[in-house]
N, C-alpha and C. Protein backbone atom coordinates (compact mmCIF):
# COMPACT_ATOMS: atom_id res chain seq x y z
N UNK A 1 -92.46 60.98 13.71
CA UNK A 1 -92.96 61.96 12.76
C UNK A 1 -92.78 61.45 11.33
N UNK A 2 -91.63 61.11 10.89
CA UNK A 2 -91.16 60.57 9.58
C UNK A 2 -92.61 59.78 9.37
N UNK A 3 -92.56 58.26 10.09
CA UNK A 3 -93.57 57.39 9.52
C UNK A 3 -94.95 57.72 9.58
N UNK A 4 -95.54 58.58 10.36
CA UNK A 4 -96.27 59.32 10.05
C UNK A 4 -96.68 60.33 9.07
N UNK A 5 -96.15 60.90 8.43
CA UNK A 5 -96.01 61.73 7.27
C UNK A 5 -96.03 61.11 6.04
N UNK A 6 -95.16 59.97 5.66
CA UNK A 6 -94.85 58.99 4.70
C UNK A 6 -96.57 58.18 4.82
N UNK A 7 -97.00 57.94 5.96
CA UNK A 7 -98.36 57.44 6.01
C UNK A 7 -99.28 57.95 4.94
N UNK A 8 -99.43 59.52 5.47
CA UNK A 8 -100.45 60.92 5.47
C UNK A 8 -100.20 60.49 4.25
N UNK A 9 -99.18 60.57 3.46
CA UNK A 9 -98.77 60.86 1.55
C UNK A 9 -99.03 59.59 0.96
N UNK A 10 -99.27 58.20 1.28
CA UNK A 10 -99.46 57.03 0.81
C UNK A 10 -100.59 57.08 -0.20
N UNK A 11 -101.99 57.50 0.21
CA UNK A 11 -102.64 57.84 -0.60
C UNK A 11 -102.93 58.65 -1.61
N UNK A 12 -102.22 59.72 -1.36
CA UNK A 12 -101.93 61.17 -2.39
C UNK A 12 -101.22 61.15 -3.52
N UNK A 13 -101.00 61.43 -4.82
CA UNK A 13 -100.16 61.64 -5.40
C UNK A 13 -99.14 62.59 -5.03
N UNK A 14 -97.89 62.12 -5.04
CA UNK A 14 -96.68 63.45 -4.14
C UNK A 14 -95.45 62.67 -5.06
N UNK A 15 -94.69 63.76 -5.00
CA UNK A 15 -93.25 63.89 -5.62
C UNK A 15 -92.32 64.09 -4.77
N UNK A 16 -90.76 64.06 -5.05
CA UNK A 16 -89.97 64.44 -4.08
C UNK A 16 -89.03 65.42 -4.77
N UNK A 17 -88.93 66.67 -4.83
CA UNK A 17 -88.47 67.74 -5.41
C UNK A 17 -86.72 66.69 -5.56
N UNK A 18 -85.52 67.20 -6.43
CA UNK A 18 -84.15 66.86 -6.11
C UNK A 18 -84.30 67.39 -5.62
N UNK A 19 -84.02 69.17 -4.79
CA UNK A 19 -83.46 69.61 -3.84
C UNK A 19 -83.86 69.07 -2.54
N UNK A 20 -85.14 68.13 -2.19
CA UNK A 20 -85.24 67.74 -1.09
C UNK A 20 -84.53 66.72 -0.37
N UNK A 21 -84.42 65.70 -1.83
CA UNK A 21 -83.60 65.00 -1.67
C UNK A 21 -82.30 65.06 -1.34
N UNK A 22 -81.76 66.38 -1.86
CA UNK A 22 -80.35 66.51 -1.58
C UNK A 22 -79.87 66.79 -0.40
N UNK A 23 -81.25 67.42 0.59
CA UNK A 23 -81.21 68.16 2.06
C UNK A 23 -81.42 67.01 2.90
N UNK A 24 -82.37 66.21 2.17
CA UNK A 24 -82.26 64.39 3.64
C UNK A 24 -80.90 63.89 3.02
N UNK A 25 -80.11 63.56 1.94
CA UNK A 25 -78.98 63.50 1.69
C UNK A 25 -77.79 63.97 2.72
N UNK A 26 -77.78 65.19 2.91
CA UNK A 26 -76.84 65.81 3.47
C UNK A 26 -77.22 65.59 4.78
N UNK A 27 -78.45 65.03 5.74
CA UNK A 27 -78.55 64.94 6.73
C UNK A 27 -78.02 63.42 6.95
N UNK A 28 -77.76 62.13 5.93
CA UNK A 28 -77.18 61.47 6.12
C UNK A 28 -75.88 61.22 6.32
N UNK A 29 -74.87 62.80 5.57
CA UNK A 29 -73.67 62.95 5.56
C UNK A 29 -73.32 63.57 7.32
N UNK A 30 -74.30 64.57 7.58
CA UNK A 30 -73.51 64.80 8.82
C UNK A 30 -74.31 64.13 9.98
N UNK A 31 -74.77 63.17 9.96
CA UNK A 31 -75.55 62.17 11.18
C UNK A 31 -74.61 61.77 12.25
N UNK A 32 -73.08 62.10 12.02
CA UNK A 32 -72.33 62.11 13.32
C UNK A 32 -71.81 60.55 13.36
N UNK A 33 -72.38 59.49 13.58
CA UNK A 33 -71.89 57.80 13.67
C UNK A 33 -72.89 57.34 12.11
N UNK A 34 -71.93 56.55 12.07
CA UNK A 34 -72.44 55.38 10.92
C UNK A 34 -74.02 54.78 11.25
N UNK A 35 -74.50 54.18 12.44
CA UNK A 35 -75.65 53.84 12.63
C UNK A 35 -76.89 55.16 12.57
N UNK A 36 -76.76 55.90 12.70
CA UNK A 36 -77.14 56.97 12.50
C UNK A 36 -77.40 57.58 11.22
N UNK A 37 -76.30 57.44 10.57
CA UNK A 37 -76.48 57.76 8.89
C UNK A 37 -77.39 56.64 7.88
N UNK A 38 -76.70 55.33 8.81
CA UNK A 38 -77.40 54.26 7.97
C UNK A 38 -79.22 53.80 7.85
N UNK A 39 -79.75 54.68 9.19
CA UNK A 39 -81.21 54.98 9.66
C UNK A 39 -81.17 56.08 9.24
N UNK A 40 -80.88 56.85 8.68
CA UNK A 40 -81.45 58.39 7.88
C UNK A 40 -81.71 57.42 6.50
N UNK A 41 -80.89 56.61 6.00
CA UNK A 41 -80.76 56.25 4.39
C UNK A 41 -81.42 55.10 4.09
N UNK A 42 -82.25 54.60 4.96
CA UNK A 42 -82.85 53.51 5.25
C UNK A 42 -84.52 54.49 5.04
N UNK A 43 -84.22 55.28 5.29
CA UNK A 43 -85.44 56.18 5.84
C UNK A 43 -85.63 56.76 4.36
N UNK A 44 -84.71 57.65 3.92
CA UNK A 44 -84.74 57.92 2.59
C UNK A 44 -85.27 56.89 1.64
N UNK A 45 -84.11 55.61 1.09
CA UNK A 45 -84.66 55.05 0.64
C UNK A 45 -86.13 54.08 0.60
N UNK A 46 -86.58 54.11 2.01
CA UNK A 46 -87.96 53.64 1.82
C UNK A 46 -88.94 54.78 1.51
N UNK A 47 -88.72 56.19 1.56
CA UNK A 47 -89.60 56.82 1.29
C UNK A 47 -89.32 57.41 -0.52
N UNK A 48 -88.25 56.83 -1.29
CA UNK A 48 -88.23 57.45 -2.91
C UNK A 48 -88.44 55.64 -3.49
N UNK A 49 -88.76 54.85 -2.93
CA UNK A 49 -89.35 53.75 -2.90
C UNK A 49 -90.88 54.08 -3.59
N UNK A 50 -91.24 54.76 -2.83
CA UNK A 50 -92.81 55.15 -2.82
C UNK A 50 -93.06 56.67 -3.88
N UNK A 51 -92.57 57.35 -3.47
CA UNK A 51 -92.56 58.54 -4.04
C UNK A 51 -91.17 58.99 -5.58
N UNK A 52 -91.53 59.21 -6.47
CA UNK A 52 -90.40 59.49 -7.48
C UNK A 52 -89.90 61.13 -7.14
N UNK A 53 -88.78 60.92 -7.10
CA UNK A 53 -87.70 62.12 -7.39
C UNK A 53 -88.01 62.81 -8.88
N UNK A 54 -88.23 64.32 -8.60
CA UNK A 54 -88.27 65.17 -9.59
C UNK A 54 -87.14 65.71 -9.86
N UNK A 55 -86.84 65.67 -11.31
CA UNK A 55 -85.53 66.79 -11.41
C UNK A 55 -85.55 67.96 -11.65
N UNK A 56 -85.04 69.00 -11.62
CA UNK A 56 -84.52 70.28 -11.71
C UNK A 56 -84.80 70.45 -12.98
N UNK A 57 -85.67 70.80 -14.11
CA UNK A 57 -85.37 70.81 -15.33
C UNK A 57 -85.54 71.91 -16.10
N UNK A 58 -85.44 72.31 -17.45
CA UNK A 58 -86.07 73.30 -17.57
C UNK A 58 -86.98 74.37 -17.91
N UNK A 59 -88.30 73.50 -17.28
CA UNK A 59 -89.87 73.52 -17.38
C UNK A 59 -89.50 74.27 -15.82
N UNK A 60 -89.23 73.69 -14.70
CA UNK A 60 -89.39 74.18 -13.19
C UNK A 60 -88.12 75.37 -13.39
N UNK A 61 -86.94 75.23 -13.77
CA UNK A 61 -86.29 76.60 -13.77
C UNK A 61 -86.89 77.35 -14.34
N UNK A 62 -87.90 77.34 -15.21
CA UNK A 62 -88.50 78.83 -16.17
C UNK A 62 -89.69 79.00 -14.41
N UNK A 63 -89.93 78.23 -14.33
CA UNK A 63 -90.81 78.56 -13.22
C UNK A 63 -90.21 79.04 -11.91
N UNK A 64 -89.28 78.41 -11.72
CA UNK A 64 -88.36 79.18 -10.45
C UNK A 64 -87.57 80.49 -10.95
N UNK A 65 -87.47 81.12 -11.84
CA UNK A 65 -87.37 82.19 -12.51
C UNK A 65 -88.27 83.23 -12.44
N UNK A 66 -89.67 82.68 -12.96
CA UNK A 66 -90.74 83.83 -12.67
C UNK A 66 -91.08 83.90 -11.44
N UNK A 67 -90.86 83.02 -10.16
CA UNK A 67 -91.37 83.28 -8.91
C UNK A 67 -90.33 83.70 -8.28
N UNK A 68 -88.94 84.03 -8.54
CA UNK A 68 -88.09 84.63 -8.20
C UNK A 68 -88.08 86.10 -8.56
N UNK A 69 -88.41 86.88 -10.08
CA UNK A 69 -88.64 87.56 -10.23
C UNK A 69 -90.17 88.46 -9.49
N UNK A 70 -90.87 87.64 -9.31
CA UNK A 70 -92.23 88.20 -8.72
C UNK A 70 -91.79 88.81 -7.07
N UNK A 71 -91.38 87.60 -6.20
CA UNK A 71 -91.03 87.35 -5.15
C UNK A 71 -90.09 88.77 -4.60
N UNK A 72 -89.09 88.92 -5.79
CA UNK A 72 -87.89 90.03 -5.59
C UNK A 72 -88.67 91.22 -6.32
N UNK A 73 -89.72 91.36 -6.38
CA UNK A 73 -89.98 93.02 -7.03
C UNK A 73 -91.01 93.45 -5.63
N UNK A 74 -91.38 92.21 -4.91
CA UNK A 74 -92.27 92.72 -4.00
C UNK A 74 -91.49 92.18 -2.67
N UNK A 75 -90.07 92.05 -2.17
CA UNK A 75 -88.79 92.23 -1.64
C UNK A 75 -89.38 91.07 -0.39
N UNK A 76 -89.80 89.96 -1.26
CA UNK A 76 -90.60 88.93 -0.70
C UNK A 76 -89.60 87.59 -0.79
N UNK A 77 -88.51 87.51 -0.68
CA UNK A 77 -87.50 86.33 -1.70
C UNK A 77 -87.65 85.10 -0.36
N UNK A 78 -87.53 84.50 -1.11
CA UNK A 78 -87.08 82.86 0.36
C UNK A 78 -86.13 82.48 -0.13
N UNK A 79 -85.70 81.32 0.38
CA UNK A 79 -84.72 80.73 0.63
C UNK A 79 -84.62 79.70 -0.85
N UNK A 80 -83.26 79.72 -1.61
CA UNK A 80 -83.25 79.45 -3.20
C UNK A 80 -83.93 77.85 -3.02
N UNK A 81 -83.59 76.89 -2.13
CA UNK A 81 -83.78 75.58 -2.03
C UNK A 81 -85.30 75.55 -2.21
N UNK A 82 -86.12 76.32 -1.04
CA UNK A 82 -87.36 76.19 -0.71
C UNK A 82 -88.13 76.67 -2.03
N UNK A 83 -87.16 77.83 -2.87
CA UNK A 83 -88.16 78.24 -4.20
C UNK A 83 -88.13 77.85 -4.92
N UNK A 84 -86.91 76.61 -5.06
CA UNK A 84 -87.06 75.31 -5.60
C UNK A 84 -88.20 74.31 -5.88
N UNK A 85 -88.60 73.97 -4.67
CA UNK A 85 -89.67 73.31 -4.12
C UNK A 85 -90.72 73.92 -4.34
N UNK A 86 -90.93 74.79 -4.13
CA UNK A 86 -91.93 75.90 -4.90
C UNK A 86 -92.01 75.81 -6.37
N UNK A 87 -91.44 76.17 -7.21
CA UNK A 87 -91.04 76.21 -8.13
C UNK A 87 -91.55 74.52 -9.06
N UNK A 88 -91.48 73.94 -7.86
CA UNK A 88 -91.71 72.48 -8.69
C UNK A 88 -92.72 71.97 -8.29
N UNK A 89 -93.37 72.52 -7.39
CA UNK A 89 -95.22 71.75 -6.83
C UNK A 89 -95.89 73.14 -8.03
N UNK A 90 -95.69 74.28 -8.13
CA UNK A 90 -96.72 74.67 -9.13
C UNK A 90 -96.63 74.07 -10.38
N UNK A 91 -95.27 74.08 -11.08
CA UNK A 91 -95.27 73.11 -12.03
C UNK A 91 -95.75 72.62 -12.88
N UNK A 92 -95.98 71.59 -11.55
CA UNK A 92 -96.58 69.94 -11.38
C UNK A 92 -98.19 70.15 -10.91
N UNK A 93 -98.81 71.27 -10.13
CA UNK A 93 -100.43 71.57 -9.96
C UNK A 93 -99.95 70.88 -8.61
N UNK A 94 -99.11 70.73 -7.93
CA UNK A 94 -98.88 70.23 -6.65
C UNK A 94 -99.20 70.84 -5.23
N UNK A 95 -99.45 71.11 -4.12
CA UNK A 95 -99.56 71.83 -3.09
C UNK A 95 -98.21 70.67 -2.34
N UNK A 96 -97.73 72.20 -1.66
CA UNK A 96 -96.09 71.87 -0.94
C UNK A 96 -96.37 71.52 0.60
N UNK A 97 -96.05 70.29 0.81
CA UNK A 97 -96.20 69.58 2.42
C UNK A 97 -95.32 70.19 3.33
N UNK A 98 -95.94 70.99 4.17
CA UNK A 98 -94.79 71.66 5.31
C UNK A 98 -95.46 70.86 6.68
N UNK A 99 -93.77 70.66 7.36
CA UNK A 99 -94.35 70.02 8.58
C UNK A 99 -95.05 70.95 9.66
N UNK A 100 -95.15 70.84 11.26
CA UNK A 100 -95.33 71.33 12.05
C UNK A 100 -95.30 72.86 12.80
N UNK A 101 -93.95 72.85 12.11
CA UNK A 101 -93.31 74.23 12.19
C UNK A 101 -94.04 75.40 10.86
N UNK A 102 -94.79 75.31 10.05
CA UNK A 102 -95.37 75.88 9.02
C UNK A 102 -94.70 76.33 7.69
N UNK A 103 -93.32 76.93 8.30
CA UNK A 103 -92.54 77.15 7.33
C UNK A 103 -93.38 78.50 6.47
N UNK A 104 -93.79 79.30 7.16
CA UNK A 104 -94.67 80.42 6.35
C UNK A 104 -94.43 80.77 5.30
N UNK A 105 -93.03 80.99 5.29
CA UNK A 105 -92.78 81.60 3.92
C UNK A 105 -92.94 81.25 2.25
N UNK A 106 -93.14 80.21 2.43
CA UNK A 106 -94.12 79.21 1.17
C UNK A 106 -95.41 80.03 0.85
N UNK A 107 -95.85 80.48 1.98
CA UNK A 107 -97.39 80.84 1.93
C UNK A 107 -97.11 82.34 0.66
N UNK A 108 -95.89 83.30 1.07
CA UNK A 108 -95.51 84.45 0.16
C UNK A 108 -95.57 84.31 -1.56
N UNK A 109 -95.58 82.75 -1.57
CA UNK A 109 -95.18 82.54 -3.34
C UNK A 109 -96.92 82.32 -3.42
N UNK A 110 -96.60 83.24 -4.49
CA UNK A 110 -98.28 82.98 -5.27
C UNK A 110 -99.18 82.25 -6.06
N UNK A 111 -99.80 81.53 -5.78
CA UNK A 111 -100.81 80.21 -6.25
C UNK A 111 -99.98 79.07 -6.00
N UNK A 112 -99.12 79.32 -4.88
CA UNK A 112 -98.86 77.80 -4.27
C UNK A 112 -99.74 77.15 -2.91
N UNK A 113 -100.26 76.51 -3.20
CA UNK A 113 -100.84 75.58 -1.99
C UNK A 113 -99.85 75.41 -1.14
N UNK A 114 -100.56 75.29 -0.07
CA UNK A 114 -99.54 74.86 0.99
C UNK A 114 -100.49 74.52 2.37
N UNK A 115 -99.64 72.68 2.51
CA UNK A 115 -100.57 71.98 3.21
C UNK A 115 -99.70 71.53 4.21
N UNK A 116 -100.37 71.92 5.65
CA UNK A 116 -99.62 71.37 6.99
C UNK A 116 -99.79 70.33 7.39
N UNK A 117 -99.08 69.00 7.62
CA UNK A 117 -98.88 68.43 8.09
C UNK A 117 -98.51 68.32 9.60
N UNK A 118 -98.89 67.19 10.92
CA UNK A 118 -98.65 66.91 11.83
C UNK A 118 -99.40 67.87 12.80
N UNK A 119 -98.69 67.82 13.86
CA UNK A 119 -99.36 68.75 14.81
C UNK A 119 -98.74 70.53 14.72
């Protein structure tokens, strides 16, 4: 799935939110054995190789602000990481890559694209 996905985005302009980074991060911390961690970070680093890391700044916090406020008056909230990510593909004029599983709740934030990937 990974090298497939990293494929799909080769041609596209795409970013890598920090908070995403910080979540394949932490999947390198609890990977259980060293060979394991060292193929998550192998994986990481070939994919911010290609793609630049966005930071948190505060152009996307004024924006993760108003879609937090929107989100919570219509008792619509997600998950702070994901409105992160949100928060930083509108931004940027970006549409947010969800894998297989859809991840619907992206779809709740308003004038965010949101493009499925895989099967």
């Amino acid at each position: 799935m990974w090298d497939r996905l990293v494929g799909e985005i080769a041609t596209e302009p795409a970013v890598l939110p920090a908070v995403v980074y910080a979540e394949l991060l932490v999947g390198v911390r609890l990977a259980g054995n060293a060979r394991r961690a060292a193929t998550r970070r192998a994986k990481i680093d070939a994919l911010v190789l290609r793609v630049p890391i966005v930071d948190f700044d505060a152009a996307i916090a004024g924006e993760w602000a108003r879609l937090f406020a929107t989100l919570s008056r219509r008792g619509e909230l997600i998950p702070s990481n994901d409105l992160a990510v949100a928060a930083t593909a509108r931004h940027l004029g970006f549409s947010v890559l969800v894998g297989p599983d859809d991840e619907r709740h992206f779809r709740r934030v308003p004038g965010l694209q949101v493009t499925k990937v895989g099967r």
